[in-house]
Every structure is written in structure tokens, then in C-alpha cells.
PDB file of N, CA and C in Angstrom:
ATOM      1  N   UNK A   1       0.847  -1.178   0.000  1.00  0.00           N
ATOM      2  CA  UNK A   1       0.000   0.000   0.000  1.00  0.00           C
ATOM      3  C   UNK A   1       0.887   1.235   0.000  1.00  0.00           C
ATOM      4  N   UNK A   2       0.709   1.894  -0.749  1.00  0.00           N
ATOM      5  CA  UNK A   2       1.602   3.452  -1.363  1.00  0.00           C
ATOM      6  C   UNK A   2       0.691   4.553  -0.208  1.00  0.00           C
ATOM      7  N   UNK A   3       1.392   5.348   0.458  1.00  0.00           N
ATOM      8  CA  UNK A   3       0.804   6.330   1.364  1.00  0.00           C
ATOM      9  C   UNK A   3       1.374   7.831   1.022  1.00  0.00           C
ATOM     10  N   UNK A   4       0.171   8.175   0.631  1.00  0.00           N
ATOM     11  CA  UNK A   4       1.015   9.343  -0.016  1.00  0.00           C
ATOM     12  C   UNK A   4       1.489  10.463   0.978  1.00  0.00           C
ATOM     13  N   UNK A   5       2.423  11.485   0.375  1.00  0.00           N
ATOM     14  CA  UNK A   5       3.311  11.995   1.300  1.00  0.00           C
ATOM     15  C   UNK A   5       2.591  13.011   2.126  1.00  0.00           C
ATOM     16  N   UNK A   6       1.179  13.567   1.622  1.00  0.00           N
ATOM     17  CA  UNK A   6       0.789  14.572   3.003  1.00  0.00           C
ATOM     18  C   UNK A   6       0.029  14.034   4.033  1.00  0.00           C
ATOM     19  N   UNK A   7      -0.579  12.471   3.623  1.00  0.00           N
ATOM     20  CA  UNK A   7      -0.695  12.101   4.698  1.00  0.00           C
ATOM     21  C   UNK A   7       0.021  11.204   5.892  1.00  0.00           C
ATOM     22  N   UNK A   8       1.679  10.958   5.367  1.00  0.00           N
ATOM     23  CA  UNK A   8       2.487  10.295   6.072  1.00  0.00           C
ATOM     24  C   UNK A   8       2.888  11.661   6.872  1.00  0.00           C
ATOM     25  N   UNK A   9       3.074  12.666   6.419  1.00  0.00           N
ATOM     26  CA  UNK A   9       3.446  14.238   6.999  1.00  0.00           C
ATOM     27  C   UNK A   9       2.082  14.758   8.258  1.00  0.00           C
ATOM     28  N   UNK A  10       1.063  14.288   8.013  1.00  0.00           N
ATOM     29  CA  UNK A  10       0.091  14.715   8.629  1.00  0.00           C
ATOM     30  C   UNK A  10       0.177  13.248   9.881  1.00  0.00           C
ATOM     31  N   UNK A  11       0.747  11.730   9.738  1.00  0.00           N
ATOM     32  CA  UNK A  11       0.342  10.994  10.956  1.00  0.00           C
ATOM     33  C   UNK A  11       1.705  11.612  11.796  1.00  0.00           C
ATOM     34  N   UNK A  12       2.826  12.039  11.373  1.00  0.00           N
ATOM     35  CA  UNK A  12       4.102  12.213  11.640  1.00  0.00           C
ATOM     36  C   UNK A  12       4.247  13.343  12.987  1.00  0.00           C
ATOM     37  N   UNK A  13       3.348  14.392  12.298  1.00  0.00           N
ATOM     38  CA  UNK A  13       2.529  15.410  13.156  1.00  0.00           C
ATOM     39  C   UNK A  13       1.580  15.072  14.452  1.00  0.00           C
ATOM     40  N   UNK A  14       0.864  14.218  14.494  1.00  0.00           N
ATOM     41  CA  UNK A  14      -0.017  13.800  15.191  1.00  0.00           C
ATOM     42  C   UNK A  14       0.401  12.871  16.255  1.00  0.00           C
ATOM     43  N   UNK A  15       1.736  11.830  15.747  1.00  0.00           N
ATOM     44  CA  UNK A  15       2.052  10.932  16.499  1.00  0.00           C
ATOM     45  C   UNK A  15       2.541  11.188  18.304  1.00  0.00           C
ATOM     46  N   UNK A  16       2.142  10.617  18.776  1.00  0.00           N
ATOM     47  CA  UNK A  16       2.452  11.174  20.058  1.00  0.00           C
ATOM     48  C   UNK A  16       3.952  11.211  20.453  1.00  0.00           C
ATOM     49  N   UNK A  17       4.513  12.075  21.143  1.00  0.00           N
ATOM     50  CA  UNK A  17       5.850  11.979  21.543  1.00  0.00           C
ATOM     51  C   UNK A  17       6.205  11.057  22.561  1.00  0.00           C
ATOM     52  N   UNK A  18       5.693  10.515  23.342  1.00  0.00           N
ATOM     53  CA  UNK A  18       5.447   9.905  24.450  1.00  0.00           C
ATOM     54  C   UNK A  18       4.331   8.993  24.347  1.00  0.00           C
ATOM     55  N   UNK A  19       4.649   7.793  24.809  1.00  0.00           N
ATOM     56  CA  UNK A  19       3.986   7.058  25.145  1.00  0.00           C
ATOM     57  C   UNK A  19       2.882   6.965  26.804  1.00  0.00           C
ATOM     58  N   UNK A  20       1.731   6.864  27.368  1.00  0.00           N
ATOM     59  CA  UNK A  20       1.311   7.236  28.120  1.00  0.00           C
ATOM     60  C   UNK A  20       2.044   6.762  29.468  1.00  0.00           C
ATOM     61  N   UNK A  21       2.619   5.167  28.743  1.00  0.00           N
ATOM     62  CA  UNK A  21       3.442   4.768  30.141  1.00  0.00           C
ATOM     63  C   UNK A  21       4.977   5.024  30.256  1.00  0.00           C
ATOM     64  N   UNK A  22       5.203   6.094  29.772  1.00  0.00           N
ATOM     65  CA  UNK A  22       6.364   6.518  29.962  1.00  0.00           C
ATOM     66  C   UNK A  22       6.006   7.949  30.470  1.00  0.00           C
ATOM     67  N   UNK A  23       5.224   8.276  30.321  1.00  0.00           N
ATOM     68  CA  UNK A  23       4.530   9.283  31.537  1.00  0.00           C
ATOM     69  C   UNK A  23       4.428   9.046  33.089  1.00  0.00           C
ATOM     70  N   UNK A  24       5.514   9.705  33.821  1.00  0.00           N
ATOM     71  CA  UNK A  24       5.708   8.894  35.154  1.00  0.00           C
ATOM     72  C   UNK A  24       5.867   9.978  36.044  1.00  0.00           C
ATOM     73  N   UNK A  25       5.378   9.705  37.182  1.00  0.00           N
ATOM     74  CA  UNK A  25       5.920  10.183  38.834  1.00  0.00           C
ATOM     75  C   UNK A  25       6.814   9.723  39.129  1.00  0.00           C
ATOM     76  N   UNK A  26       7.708  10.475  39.919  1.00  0.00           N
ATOM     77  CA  UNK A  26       8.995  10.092  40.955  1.00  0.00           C
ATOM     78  C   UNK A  26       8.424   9.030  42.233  1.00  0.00           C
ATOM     79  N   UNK A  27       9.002   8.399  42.486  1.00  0.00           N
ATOM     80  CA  UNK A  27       9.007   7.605  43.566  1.00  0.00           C
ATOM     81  C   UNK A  27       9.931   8.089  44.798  1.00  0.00           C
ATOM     82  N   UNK A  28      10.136   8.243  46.076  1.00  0.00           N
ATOM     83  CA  UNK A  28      10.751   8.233  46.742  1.00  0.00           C
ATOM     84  C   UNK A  28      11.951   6.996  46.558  1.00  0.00           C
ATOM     85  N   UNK A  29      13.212   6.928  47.154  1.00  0.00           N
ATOM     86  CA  UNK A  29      14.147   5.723  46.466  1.00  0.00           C
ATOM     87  C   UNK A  29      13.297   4.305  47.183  1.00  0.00           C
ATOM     88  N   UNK A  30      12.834   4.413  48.477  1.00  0.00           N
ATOM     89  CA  UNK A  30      12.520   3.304  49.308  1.00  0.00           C
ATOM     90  C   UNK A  30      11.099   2.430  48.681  1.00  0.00           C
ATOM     91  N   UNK A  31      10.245   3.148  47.846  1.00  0.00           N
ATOM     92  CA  UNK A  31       9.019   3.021  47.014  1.00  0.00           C
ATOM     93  C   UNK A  31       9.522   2.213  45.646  1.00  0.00           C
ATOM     94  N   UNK A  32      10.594   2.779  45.388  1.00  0.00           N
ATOM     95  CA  UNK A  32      11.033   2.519  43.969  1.00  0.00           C
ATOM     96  C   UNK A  32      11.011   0.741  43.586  1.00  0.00           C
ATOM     97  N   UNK A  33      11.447  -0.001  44.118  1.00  0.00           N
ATOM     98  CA  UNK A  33      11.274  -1.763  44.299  1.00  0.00           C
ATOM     99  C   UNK A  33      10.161  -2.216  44.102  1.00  0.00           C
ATOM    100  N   UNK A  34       8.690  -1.307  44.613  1.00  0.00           N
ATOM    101  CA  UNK A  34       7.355  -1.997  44.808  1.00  0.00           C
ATOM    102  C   UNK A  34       6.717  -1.422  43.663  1.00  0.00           C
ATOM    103  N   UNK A  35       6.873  -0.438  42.753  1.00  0.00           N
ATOM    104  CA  UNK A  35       5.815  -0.617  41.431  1.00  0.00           C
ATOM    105  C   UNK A  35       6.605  -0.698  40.069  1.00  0.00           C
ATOM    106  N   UNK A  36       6.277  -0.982  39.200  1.00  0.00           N
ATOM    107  CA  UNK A  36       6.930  -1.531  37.828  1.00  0.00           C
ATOM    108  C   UNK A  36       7.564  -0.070  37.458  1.00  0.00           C
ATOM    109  N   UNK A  37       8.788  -0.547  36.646  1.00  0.00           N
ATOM    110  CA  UNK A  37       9.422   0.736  36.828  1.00  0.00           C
ATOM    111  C   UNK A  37      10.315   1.656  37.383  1.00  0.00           C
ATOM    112  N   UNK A  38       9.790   1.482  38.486  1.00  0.00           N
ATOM    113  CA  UNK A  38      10.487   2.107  39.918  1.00  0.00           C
ATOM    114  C   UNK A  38       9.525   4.261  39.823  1.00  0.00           C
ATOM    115  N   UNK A  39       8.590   3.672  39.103  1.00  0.00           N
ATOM    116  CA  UNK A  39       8.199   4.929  39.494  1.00  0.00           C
ATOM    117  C   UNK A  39       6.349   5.275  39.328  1.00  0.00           C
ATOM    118  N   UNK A  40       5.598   6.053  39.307  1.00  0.00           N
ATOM    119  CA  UNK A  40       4.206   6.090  39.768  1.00  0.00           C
ATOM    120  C   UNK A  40       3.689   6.504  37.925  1.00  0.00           C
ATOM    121  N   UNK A  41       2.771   6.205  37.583  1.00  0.00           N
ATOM    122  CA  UNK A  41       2.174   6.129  36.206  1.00  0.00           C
ATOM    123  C   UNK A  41       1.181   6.846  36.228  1.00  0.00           C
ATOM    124  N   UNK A  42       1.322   7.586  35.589  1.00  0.00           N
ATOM    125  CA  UNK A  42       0.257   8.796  35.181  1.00  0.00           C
ATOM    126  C   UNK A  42      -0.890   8.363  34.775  1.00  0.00           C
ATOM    127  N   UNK A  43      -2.263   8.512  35.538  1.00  0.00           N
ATOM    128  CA  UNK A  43      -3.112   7.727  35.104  1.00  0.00           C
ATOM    129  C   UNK A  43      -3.784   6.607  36.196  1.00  0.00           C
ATOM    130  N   UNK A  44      -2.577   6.223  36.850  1.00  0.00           N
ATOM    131  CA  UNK A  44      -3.181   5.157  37.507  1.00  0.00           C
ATOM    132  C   UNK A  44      -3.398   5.499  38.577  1.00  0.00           C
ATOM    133  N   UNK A  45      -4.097   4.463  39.373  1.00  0.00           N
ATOM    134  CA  UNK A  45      -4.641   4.453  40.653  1.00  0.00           C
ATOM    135  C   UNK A  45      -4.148   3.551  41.460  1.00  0.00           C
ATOM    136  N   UNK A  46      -3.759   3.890  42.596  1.00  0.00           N
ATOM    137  CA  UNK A  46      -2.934   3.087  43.914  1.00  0.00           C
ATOM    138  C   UNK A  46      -4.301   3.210  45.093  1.00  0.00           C
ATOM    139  N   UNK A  47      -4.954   2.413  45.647  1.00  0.00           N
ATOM    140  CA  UNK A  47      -5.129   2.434  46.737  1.00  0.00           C
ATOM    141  C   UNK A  47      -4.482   1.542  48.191  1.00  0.00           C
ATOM    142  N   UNK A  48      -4.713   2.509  48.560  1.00  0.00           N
ATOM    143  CA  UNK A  48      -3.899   2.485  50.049  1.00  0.00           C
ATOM    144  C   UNK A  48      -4.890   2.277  51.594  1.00  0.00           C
ATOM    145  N   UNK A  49      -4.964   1.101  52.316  1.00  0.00           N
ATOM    146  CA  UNK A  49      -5.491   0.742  53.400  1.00  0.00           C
ATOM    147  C   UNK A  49      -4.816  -0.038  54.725  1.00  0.00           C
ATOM    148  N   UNK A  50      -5.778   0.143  55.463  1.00  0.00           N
ATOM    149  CA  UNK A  50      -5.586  -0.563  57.180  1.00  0.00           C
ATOM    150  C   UNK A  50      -4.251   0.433  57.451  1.00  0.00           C
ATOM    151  N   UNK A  51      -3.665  -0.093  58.783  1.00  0.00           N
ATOM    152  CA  UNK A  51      -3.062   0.453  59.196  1.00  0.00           C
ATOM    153  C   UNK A  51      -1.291   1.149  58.914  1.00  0.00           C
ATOM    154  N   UNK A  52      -1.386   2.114  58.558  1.00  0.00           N
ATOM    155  CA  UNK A  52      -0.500   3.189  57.970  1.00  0.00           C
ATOM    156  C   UNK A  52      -0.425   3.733  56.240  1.00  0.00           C
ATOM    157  N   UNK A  53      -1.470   3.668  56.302  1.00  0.00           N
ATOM    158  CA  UNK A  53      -2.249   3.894  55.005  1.00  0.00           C
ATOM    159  C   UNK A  53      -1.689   5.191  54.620  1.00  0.00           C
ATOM    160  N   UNK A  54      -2.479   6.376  56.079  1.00  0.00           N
ATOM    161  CA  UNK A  54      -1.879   7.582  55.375  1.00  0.00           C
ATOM    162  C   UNK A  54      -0.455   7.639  55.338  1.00  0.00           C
ATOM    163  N   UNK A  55       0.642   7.178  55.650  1.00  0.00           N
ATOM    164  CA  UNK A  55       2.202   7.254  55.636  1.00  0.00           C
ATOM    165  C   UNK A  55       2.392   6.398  54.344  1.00  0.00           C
ATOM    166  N   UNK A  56       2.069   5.708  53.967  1.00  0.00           N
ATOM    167  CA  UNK A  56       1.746   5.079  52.593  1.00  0.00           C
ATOM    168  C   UNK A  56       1.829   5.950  51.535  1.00  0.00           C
ATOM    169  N   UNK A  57       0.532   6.779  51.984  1.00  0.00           N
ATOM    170  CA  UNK A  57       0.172   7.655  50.909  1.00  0.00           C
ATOM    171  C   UNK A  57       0.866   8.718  50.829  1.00  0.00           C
ATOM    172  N   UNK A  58       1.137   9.510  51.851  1.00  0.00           N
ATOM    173  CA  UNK A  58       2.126  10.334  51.866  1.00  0.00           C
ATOM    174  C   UNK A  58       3.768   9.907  51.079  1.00  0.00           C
ATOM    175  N   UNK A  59       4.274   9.146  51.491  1.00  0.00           N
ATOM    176  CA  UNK A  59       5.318   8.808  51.090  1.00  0.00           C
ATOM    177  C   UNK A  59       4.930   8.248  49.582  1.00  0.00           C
ATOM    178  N   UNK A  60       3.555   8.296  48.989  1.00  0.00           N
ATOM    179  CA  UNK A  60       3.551   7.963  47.688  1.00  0.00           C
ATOM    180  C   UNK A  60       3.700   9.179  46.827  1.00  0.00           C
ATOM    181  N   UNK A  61       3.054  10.421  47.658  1.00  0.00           N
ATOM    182  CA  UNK A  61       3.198  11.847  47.001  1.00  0.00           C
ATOM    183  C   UNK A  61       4.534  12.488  47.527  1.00  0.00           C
ATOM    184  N   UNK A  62       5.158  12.583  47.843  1.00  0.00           N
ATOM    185  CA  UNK A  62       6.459  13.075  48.850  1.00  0.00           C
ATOM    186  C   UNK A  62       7.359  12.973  47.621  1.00  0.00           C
ATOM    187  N   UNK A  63       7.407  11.567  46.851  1.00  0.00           N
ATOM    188  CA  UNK A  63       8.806  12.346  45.341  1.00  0.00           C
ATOM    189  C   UNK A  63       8.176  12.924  44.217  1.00  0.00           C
ATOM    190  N   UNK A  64       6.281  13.344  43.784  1.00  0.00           N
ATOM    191  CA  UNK A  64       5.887  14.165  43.033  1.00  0.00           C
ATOM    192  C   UNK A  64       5.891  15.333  43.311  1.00  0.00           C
ATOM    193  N   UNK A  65       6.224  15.557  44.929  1.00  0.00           N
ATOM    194  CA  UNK A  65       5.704  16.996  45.093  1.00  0.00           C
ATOM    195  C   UNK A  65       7.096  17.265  45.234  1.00  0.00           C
ATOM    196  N   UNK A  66       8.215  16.622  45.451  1.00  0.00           N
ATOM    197  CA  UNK A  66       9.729  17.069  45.468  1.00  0.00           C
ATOM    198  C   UNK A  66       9.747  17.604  44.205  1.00  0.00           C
ATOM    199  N   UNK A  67       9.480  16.885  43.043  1.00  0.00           N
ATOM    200  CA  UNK A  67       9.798  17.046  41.570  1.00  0.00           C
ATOM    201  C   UNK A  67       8.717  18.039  40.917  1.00  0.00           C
ATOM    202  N   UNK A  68       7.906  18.587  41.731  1.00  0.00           N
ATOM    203  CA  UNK A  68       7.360  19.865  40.888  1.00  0.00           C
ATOM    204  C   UNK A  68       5.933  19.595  40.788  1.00  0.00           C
ATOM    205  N   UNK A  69       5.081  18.230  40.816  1.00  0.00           N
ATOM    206  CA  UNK A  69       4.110  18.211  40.907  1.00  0.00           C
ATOM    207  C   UNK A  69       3.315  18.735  42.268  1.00  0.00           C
ATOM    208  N   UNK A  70       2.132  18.843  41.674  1.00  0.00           N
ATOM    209  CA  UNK A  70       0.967  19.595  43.207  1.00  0.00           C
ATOM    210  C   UNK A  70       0.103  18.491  43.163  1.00  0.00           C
ATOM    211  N   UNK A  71       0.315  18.574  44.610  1.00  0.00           N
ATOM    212  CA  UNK A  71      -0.505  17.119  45.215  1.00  0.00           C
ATOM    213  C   UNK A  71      -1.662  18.005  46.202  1.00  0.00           C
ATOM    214  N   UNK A  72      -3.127  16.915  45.927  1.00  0.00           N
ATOM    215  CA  UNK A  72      -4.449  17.366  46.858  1.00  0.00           C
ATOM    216  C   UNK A  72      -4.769  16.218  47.669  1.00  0.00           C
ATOM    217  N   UNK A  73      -5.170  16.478  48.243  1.00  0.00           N
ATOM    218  CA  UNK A  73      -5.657  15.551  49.328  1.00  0.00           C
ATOM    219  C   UNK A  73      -7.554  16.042  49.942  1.00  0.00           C
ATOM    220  N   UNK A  74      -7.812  15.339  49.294  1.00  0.00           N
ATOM    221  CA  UNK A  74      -9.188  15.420  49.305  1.00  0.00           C
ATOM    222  C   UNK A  74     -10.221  14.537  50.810  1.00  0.00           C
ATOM    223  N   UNK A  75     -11.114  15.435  51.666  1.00  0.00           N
ATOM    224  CA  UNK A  75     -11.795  14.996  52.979  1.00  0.00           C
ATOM    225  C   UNK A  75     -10.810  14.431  53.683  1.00  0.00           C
ATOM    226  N   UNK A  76      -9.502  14.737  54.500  1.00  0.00           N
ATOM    227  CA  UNK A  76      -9.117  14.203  55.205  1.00  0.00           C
ATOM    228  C   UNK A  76      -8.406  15.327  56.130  1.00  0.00           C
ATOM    229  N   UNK A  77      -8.945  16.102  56.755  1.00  0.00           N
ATOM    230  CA  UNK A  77      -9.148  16.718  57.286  1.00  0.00           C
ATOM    231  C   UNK A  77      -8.040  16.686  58.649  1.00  0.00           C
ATOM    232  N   UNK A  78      -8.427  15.473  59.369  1.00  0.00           N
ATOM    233  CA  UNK A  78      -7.406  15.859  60.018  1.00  0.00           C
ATOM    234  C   UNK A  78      -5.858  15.071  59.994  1.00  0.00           C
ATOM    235  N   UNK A  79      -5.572  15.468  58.535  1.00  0.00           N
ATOM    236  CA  UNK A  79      -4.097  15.242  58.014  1.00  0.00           C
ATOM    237  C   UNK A  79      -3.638  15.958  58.888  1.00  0.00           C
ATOM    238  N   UNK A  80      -2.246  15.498  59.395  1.00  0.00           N
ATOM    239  CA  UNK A  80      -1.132  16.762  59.822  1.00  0.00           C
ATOM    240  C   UNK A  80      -0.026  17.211  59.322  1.00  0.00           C
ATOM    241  N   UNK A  81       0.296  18.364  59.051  1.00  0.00           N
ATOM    242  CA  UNK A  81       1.301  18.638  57.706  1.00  0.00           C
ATOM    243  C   UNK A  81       2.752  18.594  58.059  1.00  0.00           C
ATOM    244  N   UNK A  82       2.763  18.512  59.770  1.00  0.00           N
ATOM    245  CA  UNK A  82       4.135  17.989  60.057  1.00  0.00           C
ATOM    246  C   UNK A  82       3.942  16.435  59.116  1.00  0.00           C
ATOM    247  N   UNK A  83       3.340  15.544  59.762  1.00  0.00           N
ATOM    248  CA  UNK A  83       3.506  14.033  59.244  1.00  0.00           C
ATOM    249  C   UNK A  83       3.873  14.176  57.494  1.00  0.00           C
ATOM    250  N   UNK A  84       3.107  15.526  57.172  1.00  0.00           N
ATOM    251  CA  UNK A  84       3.640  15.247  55.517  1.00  0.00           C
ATOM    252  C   UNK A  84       4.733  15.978  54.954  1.00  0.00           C
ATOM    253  N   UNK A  85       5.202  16.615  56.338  1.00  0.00           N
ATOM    254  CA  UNK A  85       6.456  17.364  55.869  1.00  0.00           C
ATOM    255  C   UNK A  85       7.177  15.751  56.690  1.00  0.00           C
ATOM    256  N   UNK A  86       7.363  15.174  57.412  1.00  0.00           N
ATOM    257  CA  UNK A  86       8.260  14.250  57.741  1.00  0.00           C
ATOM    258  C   UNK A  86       8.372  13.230  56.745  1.00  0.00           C
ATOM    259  N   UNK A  87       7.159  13.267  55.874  1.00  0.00           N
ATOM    260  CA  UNK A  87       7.332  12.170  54.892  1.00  0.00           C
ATOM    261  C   UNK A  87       7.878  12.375  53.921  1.00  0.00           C
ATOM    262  N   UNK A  88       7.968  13.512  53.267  1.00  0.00           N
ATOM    263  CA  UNK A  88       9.068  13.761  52.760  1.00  0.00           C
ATOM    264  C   UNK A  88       7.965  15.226  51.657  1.00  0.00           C
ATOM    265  N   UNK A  89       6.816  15.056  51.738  1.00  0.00           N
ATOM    266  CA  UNK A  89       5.676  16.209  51.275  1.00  0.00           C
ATOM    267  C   UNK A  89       6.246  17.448  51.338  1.00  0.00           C
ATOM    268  N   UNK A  90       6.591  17.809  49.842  1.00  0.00           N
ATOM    269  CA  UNK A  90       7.044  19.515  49.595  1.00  0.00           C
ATOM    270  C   UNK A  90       5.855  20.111  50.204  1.00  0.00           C
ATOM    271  N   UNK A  91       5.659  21.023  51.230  1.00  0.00           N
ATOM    272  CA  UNK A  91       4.193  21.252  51.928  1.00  0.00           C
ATOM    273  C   UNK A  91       3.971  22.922  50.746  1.00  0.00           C
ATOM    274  N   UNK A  92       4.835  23.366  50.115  1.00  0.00           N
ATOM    275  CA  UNK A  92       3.877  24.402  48.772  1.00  0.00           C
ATOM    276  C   UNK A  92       3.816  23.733  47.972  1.00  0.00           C
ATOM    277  N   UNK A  93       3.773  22.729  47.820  1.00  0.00           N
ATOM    278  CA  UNK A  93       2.832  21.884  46.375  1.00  0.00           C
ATOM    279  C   UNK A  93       1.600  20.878  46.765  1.00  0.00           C
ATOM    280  N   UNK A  94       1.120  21.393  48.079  1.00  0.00           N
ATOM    281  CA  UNK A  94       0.120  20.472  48.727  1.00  0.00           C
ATOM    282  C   UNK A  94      -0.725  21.363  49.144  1.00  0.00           C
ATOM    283  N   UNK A  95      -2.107  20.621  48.724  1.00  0.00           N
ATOM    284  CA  UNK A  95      -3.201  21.373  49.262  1.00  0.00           C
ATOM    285  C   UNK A  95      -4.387  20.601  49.592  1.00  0.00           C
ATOM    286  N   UNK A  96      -5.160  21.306  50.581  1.00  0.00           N
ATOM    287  CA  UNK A  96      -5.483  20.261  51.342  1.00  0.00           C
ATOM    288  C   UNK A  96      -7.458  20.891  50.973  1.00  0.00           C
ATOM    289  N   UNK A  97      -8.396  19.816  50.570  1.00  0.00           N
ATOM    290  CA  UNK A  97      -9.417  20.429  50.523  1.00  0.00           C
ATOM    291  C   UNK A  97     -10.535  19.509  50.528  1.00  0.00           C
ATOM    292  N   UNK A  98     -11.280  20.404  51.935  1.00  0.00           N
ATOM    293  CA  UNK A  98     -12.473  19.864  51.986  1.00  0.00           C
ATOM    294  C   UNK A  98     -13.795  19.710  51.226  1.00  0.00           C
ATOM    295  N   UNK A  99     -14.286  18.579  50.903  1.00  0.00           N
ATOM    296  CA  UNK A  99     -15.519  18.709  49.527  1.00  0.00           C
ATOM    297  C   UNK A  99     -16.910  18.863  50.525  1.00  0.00           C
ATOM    298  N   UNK A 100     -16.746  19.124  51.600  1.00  0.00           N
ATOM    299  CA  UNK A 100     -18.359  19.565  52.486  1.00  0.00           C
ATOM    300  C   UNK A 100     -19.609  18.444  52.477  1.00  0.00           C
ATOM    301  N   UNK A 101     -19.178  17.298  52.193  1.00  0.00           N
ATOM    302  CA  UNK A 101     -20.074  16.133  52.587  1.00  0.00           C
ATOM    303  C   UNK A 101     -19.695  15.402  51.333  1.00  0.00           C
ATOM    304  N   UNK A 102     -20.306  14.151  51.949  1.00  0.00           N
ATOM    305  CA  UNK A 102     -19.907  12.902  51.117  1.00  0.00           C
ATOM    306  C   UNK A 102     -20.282  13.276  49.452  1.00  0.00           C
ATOM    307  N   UNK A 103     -22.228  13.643  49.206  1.00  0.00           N
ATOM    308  CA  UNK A 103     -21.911  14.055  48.271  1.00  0.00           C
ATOM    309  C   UNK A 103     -21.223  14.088  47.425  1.00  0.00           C
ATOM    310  N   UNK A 104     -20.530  15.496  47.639  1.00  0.00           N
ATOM    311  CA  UNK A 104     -19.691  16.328  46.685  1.00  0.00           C
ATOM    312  C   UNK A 104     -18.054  15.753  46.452  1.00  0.00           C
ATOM    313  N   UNK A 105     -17.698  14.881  47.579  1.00  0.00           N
ATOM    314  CA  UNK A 105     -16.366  14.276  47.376  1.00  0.00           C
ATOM    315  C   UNK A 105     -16.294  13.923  46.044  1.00  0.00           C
ATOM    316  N   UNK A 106     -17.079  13.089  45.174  1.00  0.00           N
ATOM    317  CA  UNK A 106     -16.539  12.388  43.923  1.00  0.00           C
ATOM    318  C   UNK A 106     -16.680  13.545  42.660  1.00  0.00           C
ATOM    319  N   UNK A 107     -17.396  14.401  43.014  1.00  0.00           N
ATOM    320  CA  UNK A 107     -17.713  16.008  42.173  1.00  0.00           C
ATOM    321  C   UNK A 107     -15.828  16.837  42.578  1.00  0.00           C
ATOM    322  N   UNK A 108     -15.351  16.861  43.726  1.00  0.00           N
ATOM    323  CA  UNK A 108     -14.386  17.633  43.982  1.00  0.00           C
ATOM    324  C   UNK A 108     -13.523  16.900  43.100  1.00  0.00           C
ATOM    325  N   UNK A 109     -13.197  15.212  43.466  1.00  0.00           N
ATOM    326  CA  UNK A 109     -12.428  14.597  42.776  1.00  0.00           C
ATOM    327  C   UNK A 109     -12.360  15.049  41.376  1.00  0.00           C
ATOM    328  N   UNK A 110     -13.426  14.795  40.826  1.00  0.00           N
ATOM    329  CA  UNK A 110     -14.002  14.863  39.194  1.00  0.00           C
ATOM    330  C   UNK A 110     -12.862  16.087  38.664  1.00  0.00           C
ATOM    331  N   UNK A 111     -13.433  17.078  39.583  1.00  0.00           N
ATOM    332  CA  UNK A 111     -12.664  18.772  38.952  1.00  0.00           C
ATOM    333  C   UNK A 111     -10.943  18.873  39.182  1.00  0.00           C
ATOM    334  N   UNK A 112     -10.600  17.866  39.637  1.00  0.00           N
ATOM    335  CA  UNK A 112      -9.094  17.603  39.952  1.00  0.00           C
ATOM    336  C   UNK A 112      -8.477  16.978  38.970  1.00  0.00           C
ATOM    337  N   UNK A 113      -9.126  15.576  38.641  1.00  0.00           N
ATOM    338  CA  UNK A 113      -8.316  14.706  37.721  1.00  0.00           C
ATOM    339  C   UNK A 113      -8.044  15.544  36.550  1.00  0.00           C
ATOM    340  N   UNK A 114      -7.007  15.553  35.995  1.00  0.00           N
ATOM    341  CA  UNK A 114      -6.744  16.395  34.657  1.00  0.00           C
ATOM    342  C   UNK A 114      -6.023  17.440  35.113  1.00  0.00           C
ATOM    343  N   UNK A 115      -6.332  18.137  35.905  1.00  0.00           N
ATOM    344  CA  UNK A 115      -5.390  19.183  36.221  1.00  0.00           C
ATOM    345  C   UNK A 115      -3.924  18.852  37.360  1.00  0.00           C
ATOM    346  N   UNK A 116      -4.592  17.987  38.312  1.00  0.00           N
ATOM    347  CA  UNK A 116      -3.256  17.935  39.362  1.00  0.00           C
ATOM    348  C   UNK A 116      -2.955  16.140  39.500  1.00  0.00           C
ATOM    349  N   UNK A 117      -1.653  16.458  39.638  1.00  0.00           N
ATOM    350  CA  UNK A 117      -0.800  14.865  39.660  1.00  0.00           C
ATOM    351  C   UNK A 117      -1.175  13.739  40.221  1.00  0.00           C
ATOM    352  N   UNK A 118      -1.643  14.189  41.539  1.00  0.00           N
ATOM    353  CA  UNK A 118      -1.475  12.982  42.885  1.00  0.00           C
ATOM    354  C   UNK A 118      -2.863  13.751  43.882  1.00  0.00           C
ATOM    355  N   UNK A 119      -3.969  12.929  43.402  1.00  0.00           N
ATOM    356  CA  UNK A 119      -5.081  13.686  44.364  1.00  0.00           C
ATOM    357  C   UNK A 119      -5.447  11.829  45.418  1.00  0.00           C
TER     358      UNK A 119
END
């Protein structure tokens, strides 16, 4: 099959530079062993439970927010920002916000994904 040249010029243009899984978060070094890679995938979802969940999680955002990403933390209110400055949480790339009842939590989420790294 012969492809003619403005439309080999036009997929050439379009082609993505990046692949989605080479789109990555930093890992802290101690994280780096436990997901493929050694680093966090844009896109995906980690959940985190039982006991030390939030130090989990923290230390899952602690090498995005070193490296420039802004991390949210959505209804958890009584986070403490020492614990996420000990975890290693750049605390100006973190923000912390309440969605005002159950409700609206998956509405707050909604308006996040797309714009910030690590909610």
C-alpha cells in the first residue's frame, strides 16, 4: 500500500511523543522496588489501606511533590502537615481540601483529575 506523502506528513505530526506509560511520577528511592518501573504512572490508581495507610500515601506523594508536581488531598481533614512534611511532602505543592459532605467528594475529585498529579 503506497501512502502518499501529506498524509504520512500529517500521521508524523499527530504521532504522540510519548507514550502514556512513559509518563511517570517520581518515587521516593525506598518506594522505587514496589511498582513496575520504579516509578508512579500517570493515570493510575494506587489504593492504600488498614493500618498506615496515610504514611503510605504520603510517602507515595512526597517524590511528586519534590519534583514539581501539586498534590491534593481530598476529605481528610485531620491530616497533619508535620507528618507530611516528615514524609518527605514539599508542603507548597500540597493542598489540602475539603468537599463539604460525602456528596460532593466524587464532584471535587471529578474537577481535579486532569489538572493535578497525585489527588
Amino acid at each position: 500500500m503506497v501512502v502518499p506523502a501529506e498524509l504520512r506528513q500529517v500521521a508524523d505530526r499527530a504521532r504522540p511523543v510519548t507514550l502514556a506509560r512513559e509518563q511517570t511520577l517520581p518515587l521516593v528511592a525506598a518506594l522505587r522496588p514496589l511498582l513496575p518501573d520504579g516509578a508512579l504512572a500517570r493515570g493510575s490508581v494506587v489504593a492504600v489501606g488498614g493500618t498506615g495507610a496515610t504514611t503510605l500515601a504520603l510517602n507515595l506523594a512526597a517524590g511528586p511533590s519534590c519534583a514539581g508536581s501539586w498534590v491534593v488531598v481530598v476529605g481528610l481533614g485531620e491530616l497533619g502537615l508535620a507528618a507530611a512534611a516528615e514524609a518527605g511532602v514539599e508542603l507548597g505543592r500540597l493542598a489540602l481540601v475539603d468537599p463539604g459532605g460525602d456528596a460532593s467528594w466524587s464532584g471535587v475529585v471529578g474537577a481535579l483529575i486532569g489538572g493535578i498529579d497525585v489527588i
